[in-house]
Protein backbone atom coordinates (compact mmCIF):
# COMPACT_ATOMS: atom_id res chain seq x y z
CA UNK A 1 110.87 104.95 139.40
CA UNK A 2 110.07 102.24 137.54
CA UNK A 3 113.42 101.62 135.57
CA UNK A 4 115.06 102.22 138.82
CA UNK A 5 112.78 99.28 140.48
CA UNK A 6 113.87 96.80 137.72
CA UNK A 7 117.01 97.57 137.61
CA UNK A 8 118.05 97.11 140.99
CA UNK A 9 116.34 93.22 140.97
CA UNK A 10 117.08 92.42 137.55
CA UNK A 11 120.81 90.99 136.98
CA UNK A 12 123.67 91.76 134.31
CA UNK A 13 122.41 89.37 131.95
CA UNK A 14 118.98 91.18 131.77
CA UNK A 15 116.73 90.38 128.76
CA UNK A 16 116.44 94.08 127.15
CA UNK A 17 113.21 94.97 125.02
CA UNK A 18 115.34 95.12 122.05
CA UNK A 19 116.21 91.33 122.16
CA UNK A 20 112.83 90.49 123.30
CA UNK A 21 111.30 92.30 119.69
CA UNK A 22 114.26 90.41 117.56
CA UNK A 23 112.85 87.47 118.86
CA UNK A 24 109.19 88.17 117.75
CA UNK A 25 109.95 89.35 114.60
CA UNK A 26 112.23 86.01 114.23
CA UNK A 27 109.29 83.73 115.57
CA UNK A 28 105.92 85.05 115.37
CA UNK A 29 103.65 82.93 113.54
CA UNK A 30 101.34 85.58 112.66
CA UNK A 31 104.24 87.28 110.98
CA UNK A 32 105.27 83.49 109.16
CA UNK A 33 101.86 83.49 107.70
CA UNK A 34 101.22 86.71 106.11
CA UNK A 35 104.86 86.65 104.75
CA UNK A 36 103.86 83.10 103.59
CA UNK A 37 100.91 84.78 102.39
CA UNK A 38 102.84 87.53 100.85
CA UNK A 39 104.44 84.27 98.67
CA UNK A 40 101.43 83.64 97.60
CA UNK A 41 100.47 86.59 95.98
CA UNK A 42 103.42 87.02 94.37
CA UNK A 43 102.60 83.93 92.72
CA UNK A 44 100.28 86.04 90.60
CA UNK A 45 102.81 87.54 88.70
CA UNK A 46 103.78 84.60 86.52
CA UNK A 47 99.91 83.63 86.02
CA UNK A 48 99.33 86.79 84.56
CA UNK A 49 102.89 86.64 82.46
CA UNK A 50 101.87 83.09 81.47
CA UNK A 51 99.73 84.85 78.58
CA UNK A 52 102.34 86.16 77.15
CA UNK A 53 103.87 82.21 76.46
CA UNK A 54 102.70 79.62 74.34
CA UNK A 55 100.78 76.86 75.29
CA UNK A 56 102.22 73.55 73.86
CA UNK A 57 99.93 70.17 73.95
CA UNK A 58 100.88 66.91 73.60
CA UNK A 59 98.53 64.18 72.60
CA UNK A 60 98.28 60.77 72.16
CA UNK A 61 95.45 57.86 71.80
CA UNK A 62 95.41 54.17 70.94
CA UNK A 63 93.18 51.34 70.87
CA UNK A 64 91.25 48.40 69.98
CA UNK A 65 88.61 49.28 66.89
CA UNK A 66 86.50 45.56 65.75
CA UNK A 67 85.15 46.31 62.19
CA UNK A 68 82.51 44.23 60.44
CA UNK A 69 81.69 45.01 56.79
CA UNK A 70 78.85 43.44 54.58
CA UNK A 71 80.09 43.06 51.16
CA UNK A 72 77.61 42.84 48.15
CA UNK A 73 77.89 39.33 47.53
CA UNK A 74 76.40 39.02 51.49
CA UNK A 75 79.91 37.95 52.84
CA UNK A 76 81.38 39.47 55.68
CA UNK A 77 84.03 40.73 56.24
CA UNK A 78 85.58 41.59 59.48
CA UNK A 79 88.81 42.87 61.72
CA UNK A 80 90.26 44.42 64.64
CA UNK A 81 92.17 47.48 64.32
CA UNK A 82 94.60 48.95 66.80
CA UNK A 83 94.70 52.19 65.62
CA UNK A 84 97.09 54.84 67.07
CA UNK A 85 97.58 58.99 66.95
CA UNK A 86 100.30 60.76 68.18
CA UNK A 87 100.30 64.72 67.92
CA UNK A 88 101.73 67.92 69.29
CA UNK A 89 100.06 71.24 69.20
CA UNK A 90 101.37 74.73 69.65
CA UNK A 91 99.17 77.94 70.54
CA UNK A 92 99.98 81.14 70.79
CA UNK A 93 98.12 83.90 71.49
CA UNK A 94 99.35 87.46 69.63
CA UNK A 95 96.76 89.65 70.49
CA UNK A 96 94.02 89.91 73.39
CA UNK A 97 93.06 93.35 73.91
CA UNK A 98 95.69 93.53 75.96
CA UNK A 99 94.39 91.22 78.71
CA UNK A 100 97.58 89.94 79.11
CA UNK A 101 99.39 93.54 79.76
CA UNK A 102 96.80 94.93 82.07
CA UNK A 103 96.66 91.28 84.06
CA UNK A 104 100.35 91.98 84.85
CA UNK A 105 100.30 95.22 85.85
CA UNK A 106 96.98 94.26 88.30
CA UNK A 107 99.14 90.99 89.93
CA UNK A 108 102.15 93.79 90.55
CA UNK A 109 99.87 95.83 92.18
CA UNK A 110 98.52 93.68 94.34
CA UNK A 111 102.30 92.51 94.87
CA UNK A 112 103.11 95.96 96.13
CA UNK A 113 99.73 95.88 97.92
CA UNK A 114 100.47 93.00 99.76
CA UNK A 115 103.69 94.13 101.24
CA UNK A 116 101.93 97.03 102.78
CA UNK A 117 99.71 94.71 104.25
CA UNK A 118 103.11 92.41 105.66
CA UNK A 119 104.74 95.22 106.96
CA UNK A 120 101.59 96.52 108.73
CA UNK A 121 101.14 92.89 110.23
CA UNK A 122 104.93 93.48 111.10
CA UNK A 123 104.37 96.58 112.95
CA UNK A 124 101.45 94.95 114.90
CA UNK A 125 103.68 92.45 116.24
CA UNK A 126 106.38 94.63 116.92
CA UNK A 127 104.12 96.80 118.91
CA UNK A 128 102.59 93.92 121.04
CA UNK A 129 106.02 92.46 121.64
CA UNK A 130 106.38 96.00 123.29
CA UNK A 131 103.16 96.21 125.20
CA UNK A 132 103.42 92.48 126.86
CA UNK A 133 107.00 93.28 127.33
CA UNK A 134 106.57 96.44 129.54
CA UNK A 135 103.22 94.28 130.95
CA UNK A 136 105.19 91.91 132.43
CA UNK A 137 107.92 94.93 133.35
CA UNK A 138 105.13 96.54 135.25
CA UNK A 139 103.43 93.75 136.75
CA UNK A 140 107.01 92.52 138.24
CA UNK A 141 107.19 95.86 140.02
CA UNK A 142 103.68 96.41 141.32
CA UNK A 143 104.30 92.99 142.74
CA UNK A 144 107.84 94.06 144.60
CA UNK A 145 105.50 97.59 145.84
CA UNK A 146 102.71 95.41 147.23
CA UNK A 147 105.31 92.82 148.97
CA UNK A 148 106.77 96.10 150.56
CA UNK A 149 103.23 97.43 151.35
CA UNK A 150 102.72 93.76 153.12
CA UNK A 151 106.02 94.29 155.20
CA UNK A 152 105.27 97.43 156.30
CA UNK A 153 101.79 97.03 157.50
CA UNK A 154 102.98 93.64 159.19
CA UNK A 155 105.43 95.83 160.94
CA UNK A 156 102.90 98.51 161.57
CA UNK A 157 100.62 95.93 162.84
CA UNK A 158 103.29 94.26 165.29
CA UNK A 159 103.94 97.73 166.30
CA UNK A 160 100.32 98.07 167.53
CA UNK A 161 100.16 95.13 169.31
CA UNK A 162 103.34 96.14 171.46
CA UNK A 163 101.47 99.22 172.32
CA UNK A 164 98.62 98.01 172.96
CA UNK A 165 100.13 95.83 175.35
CA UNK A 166 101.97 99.36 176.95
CA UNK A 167 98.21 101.00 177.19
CA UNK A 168 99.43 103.15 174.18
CA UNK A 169 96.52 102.12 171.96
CA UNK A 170 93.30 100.84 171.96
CA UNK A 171 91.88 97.24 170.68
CA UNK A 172 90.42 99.78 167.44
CA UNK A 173 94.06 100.30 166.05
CA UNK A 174 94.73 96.96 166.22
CA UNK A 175 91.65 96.03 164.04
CA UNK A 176 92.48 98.60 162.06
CA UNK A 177 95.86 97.60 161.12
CA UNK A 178 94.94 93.62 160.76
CA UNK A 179 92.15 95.02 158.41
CA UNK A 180 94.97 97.12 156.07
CA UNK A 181 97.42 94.08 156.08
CA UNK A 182 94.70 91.56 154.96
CA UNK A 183 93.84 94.10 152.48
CA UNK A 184 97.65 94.26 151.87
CA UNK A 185 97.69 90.73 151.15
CA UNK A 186 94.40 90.31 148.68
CA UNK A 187 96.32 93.46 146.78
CA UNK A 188 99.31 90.90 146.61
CA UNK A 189 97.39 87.83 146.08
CA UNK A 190 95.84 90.18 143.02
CA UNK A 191 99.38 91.42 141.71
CA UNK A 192 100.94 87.65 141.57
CA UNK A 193 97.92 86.36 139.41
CA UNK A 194 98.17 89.62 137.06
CA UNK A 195 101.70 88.96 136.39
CA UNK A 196 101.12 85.36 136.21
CA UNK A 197 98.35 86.60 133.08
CA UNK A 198 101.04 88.83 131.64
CA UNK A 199 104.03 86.42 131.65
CA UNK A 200 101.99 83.97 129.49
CA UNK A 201 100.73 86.75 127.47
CA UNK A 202 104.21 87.38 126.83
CA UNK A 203 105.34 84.12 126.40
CA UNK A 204 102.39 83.97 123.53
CA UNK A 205 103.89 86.90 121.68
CA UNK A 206 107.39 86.70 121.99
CA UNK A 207 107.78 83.19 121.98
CA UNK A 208 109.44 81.76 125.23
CA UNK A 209 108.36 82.97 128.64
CA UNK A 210 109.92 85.91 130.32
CA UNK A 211 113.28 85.88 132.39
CA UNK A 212 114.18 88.67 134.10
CA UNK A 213 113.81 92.17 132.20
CA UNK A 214 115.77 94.97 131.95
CA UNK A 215 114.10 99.01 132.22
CA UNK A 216 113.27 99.91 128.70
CA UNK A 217 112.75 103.73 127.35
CA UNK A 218 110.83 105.83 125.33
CA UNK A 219 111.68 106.07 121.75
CA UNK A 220 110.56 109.43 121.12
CA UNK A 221 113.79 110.25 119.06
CA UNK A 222 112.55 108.48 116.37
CA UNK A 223 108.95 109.88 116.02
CA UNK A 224 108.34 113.16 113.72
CA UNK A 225 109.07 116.54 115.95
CA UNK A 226 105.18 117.98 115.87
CA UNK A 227 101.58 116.54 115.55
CA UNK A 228 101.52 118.29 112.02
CA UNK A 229 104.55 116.14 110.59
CA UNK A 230 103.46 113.01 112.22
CA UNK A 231 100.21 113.53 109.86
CA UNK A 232 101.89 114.32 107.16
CA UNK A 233 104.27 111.24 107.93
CA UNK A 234 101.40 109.11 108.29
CA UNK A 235 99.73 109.80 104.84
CA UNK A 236 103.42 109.31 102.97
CA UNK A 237 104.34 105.92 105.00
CA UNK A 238 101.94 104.45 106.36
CA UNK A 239 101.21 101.14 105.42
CA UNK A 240 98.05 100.93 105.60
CA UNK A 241 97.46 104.22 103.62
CA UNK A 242 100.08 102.95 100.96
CA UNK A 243 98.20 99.73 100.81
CA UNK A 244 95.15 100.77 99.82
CA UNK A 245 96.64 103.22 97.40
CA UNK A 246 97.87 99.97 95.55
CA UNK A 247 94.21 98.63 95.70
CA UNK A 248 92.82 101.52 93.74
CA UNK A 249 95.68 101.10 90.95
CA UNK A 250 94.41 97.01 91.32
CA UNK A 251 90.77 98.19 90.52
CA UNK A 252 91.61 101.03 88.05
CA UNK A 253 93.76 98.53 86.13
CA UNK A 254 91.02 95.58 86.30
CA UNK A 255 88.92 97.96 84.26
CA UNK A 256 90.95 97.52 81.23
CA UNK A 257 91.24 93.47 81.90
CA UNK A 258 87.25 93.50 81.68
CA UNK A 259 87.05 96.04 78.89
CA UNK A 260 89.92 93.28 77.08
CA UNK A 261 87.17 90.79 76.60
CA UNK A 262 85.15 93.36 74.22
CA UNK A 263 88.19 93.39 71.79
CA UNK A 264 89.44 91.11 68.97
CA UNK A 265 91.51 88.60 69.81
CA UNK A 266 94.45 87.27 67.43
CA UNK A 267 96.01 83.50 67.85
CA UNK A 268 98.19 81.80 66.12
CA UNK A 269 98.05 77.64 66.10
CA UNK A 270 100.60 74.67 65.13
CA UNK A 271 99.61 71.31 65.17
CA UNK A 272 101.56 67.96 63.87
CA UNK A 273 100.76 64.45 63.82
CA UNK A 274 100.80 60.88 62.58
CA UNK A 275 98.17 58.23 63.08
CA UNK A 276 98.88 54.33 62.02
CA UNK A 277 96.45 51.58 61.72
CA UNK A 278 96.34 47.79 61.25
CA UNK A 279 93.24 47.42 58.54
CA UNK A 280 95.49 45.84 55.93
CA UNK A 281 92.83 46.73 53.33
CA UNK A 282 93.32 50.28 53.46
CA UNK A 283 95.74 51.82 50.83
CA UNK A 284 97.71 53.78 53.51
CA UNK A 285 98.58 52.43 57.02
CA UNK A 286 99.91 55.75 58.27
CA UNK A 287 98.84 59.59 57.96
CA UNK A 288 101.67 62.70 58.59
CA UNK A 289 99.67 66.16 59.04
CA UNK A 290 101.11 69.35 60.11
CA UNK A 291 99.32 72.90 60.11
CA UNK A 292 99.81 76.57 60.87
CA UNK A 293 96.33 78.44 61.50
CA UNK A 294 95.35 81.52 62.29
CA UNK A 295 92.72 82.91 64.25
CA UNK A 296 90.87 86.06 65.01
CA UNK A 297 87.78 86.19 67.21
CA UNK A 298 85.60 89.47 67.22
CA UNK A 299 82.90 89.65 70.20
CA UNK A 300 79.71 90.25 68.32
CA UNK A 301 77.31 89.61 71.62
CA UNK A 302 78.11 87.54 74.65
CA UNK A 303 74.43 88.45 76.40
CA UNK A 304 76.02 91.28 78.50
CA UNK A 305 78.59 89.71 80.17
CA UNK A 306 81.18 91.76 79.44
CA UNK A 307 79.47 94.79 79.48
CA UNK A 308 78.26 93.86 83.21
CA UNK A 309 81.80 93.08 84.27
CA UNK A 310 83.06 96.38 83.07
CA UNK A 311 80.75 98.23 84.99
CA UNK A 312 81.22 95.90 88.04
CA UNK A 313 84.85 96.34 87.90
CA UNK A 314 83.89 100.46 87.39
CA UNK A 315 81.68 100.35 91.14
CA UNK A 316 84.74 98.12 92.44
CA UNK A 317 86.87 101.30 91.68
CA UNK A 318 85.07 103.76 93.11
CA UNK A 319 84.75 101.56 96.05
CA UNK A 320 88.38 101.31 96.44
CA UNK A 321 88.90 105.07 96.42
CA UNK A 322 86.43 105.78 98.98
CA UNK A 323 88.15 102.97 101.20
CA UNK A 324 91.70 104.91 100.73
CA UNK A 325 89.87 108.28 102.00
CA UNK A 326 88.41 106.72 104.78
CA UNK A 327 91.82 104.71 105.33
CA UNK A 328 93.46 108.02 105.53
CA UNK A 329 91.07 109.52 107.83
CA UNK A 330 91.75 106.71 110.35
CA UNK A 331 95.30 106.86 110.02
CA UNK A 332 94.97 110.90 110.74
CA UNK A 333 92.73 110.44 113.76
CA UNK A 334 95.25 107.32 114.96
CA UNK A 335 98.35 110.12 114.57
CA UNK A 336 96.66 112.89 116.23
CA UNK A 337 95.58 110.22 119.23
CA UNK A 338 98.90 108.89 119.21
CA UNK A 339 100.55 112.15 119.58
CA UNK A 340 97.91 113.30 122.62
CA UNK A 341 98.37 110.21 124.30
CA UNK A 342 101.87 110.48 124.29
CA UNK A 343 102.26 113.61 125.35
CA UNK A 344 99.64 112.82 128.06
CA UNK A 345 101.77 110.34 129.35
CA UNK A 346 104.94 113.09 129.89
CA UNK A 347 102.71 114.78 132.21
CA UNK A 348 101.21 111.63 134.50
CA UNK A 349 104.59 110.60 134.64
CA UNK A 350 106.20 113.81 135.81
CA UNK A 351 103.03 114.01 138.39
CA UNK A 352 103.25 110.36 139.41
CA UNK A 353 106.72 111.04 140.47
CA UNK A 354 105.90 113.92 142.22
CA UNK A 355 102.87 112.62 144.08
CA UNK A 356 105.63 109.22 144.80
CA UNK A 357 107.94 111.29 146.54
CA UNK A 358 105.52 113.80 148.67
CA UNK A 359 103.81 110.74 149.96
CA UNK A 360 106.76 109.03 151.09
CA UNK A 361 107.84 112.87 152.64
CA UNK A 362 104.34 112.50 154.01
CA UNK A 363 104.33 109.25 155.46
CA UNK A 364 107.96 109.72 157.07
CA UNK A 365 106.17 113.12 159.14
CA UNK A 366 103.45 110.99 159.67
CA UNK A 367 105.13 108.00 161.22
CA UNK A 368 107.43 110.30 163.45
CA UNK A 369 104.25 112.30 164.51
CA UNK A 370 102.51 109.00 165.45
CA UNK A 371 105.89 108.82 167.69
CA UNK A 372 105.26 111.79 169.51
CA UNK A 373 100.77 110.50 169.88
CA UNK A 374 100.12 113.48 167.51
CA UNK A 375 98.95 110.97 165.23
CA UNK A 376 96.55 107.64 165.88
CA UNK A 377 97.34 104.25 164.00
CA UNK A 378 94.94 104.83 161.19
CA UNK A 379 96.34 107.82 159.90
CA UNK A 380 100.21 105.73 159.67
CA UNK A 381 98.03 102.96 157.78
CA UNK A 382 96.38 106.13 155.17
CA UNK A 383 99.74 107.22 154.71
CA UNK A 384 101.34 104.19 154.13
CA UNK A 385 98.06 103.55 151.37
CA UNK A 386 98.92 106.50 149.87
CA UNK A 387 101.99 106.18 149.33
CA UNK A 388 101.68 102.32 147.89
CA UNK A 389 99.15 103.85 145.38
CA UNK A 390 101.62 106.60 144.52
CA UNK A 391 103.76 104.06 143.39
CA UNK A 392 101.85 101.87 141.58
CA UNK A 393 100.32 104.80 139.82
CA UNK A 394 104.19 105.93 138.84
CA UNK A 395 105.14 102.07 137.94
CA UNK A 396 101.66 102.26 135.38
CA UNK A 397 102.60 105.50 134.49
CA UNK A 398 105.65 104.37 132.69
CA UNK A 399 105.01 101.62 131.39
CA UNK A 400 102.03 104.04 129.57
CA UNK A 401 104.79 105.92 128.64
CA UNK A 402 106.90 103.54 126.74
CA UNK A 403 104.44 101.82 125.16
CA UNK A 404 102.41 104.94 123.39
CA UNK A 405 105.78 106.40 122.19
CA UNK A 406 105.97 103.03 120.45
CA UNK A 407 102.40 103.73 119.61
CA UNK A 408 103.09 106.96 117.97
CA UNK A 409 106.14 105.32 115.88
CA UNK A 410 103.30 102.84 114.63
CA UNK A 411 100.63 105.28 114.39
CA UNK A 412 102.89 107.31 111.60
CA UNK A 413 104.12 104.14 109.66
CA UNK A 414 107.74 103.75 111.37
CA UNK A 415 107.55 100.81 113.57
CA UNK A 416 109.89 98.19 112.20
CA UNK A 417 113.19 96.53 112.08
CA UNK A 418 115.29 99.03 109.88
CA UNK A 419 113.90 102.25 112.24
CA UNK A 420 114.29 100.38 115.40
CA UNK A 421 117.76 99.11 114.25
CA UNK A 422 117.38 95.58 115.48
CA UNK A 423 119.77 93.29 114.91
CA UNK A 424 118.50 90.68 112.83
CA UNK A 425 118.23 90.37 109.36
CA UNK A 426 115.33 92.15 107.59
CA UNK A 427 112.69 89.94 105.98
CA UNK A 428 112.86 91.16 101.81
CA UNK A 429 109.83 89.94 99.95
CA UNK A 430 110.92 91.51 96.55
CA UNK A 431 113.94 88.19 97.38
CA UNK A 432 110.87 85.59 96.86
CA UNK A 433 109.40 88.13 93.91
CA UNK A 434 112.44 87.82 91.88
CA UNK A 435 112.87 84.04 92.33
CA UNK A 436 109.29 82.97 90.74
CA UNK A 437 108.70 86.09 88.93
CA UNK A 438 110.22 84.98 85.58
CA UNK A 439 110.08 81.08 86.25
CA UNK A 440 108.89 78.88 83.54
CA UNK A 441 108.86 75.86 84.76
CA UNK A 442 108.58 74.08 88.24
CA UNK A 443 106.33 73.08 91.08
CA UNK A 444 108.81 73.48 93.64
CA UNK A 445 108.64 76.71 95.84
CA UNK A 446 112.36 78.77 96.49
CA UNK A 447 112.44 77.04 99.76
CA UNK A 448 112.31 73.88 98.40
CA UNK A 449 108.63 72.82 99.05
C-alpha cells in the first residue's frame, strides 16, 4: 500500500499533511489577499455610518485687494487692502429618506458577504495544499515502484544472458528483456520528471518545497453520514451558497438606498465667521456673523434619474436571486459528485489492492514455472509488467482516495481550520470589523499602515 510505501522510506521526523495545511493557511498569498480584501470591504461600514455624523468645514482666505475710486471732484482716490475671512461651518444632515439607514445595512451585508467569499478562498487553498501534498506523496512512490521494476528486469535480463550462454534460451529472450528494461527506464526517466513537476507544485502552494512526507488518511469522519445530509449540509454551510444569500439582502436593501433619493431631505447648517480689512475709510474694519439654517429639499423632477436607478437596482435584485438558485444547484451537483467520487474511490482502492497482491502471487508462479522451462522469458517480463502496473494503479488509487474525501468535506462547506482542528490560530475578520467599524477619525489601518 501506499501509506505502507512511505512509511517505510520516510523518517521519524516526517512532515505530516496536517503541518503541511497549517503552513498554507499561515502563508498563502492568495489567502493574504482576499483577507486583505476582506479589510477592505469592511471599510464600507463607516462610509455608510459617516451619514449619520456631521460634516464640519473650516475656511479661511486672505489677500491683496488694490482699489481705485473716482471721486466727484475728478480726484482719485486709491488703496490696497489685505482683506481676510476666517469661518467654520457645521452640517448636519437629520433626515434623508433613510439613505443613511439602508446604506448601513447594504455595507453589513456585503461584510457578511465577503467572509463567505474568504472562507471559500480558504477552503480552496486548504484543498490544494491537500491535492499537491498527496501529488508529491504519490509521485515519491511510483518513483520507488519503477526503480524496483528497473532492478528486476536488470536482473531478469542478466538472468537471460546466463542462459543464453547455457543454450537455455534463444537470442529472442534476450531482446525481449533489453526491450522491457529500456522501457523500464523511460517509465523511470518519466516518474523522476513528474515528481520533479509536483514538488514545485507543492512548493507553490504550501510555501517551501517538500521534505520527506509522512502517509496521510481519509477524513471521512468528518463528512455528513449519507448523500442526502451532505446536500442538505451543503445548502446550510456552504459558503458559497451563504454568500450569495448575502448578495440578494445587498440588492434587496439597495432598493430602498435608490428609492431614498425620491424623498425629502432635512439638514440642519451652522456657520460662524469674522472677516477684517485694511480700507481705513470704511466705518467698520471687522465683521462677526454666525447662523443656524435649516433646510428641506423635496425632489420635484430630476429627469428620471431616480426613477431609472430604482428600477435598475429592482433587475439587479432579481438578478441576484436567480444567481443564489443557480449557486445552489452547483453546490448540489458538486455534493452529489463529491459523494460518488468518493465512494468510487473505496472500491478502486479495495480492487487495486487486490489486483496488487494476485499479481505478485502471479508473478512468484510464474517465475518458478520459468524455473522448471514451463514458462519462456516473455511471459516473466508480462508478469513482472503486471504487477508494476498493479502497483502504480494502487499508489494512484489512494492518493484518489484521500484527496476526494477532502473533496467531499469542501464540497458540503466544512473544509477549514476549526473542522480540521489545525493547530494554528484561526484568522477572525469580525477582529478587523470591530476595530474600524465605529472609528471616527484616522488614516492609519489596525496594523499600523
Amino acid at each position: 500500500m501506499l501509506a505502507t510505501l512511505v512509511a517505510q522510506a520516510a523518517p521519524l521526523s516526517a512532515e505530516t499533511l496536517t503541518e503541511a495545511l497549517v503552513q498554507a493557511y499561515q502563508s498563502s498569498p492568495q489567502l493574504n489577499a482576499e483577507r486583505a480584501r476582506q479589510r477592505g470591504t469592511d471599510e464600507n461600514v463607516p462610509q455608510a455610518l459617516a451619514g449619520y455624523r456631521p460634516q464640519i468645514m473650516g475656511s479661511l482666505s486672505a489677500g491683496l485687494q488694490a482699489v481705485r475710486n473716482t471721486l466727484p471732484d475728478n480726484s482719485i482716490q486709491g488703496a490696497t487692502l489685505r482683506p481676510w475671512t476666517i469661518g467654520v461651518t457645521v452640517s448636519q444632515v437629520l433626515f434623508n429618506g433613510f439613505k443613511t439607514a439602508n446604506s448601513v445595512r447594504a455595507a453589513e451585508f456585503q461584510v457578511l458577504s465577503g467572509r463567505e467569499a474568504l472562507r471559500n478562498t480558504g477552503q480552496g487553498v486548504l484543498l490544494d495544499a491537500v491535492t499537491a501534498y498527496m501529488n508529491v506523496l504519490a509521485n515519491q512512490a511510483l518513483l520507488e515502484a519503477q526503480r524496483t521494476n528497473v532492478a528486476v528486469l536488470r536482473e531478469i535480463q542478466a538472468t537471460t544472458i546466463r542462459r543464453l550462454s547455457a543454450g537455455d534460451v534463444t537470442p529472442t529472450d534476450t531482446a525481449q528483456a533489453e526491450a522491457r528494461l529500456n522501457r523500464g527506464l523511460a517509465d523511470l526517466n518519466a516518474a523522476d520528471v513528474t515528481l520533479a513537476i509536483s514538488k514545485a507544485t507543492y512548493a507553490q502552494v504550501i510555501g517551501r518545497p517538500p521534505s520527506q512526507l509522512a502517509a496521510a488518511t481519509p477524513v471521512d469522519r468528518l463528512s455528513p453520514v449519507s448523500m442526502a445530509a451532505a446536500v442538505e449540509t451543503a445548502n446550510h454551510e456552504h459558503p458559497a451558497v451563504l454568500g450569495a444569500g448575502y448578495d440578494v439582502d445587498v440588492a434587496q436593501t439597495t432598493i430602498k438606498v435608490a428609492e431614498s433619493t425620491l424623498l425629502p431631505t432635512v439638514a440642519v447648517q451652522a456657520s460662524a465667521s469674522r472677516s477684517l480689512q485694511s480700507d481705513s475709510t470704511l466705518s467698520t474694519s471687522a465683521t462677526d456673523q454666525a447662523s443656524v439654517l435649516g433646510q428641506i429639499n423635496v425632489p420635484i423632477y430630476d429627469g428620471g434619474t431616480a426613477a431609472s436607478q430604482t428600477r435598475q437596482a429592482k433587475e439587479v435584485a432579481s438578478q441576484s436571486r436567480m444567481v443564489l438558485e443557480q449557486v445552489r444547484n452547483q453546490s448540489r451537483t458538486a455534493v452529489v459528485s463529491a459523494w460518488v467520487s468518493n465512494e468510487g474511490t473505496k472500491v478502486a482502492l479495495s480492487a487495486a489492492e487486490s489486483e496488487t497482491h494476485a499479481a505478485d502471487v502471479a508473478l512468484q508462479g510464474v517465475k518458478r514455472e520459468a524455473q522448471g522451462g514451463q514458462r519462456t522469458t516473455i511471459d516473466v517480463l508480462n508478469a513482472q509488467q503486471d504487477l508494476t502496473n498493479a502497483r502504480s494503479r494502487q499508489i494512484l488509487a489512494q492518493r484518489d482516495r484521500v484527496i476526494a474525501s477532502y473533496t467531499l468535506l469542501s464540497a458540503v462547506g466544512r473544509l477549514d481550520v476549526h473542522n480540521l482542528g489545525l493547530n494554528t490560530p484561526d484568522y477572525l475578520p469580525e477582529v478587523h470589523y470591530h476595530q474600524v467599524r465605529d472609528a471616527w477619525h484616522g488614516v492609519r489601518t489596525p496594523s499600523g499602515q
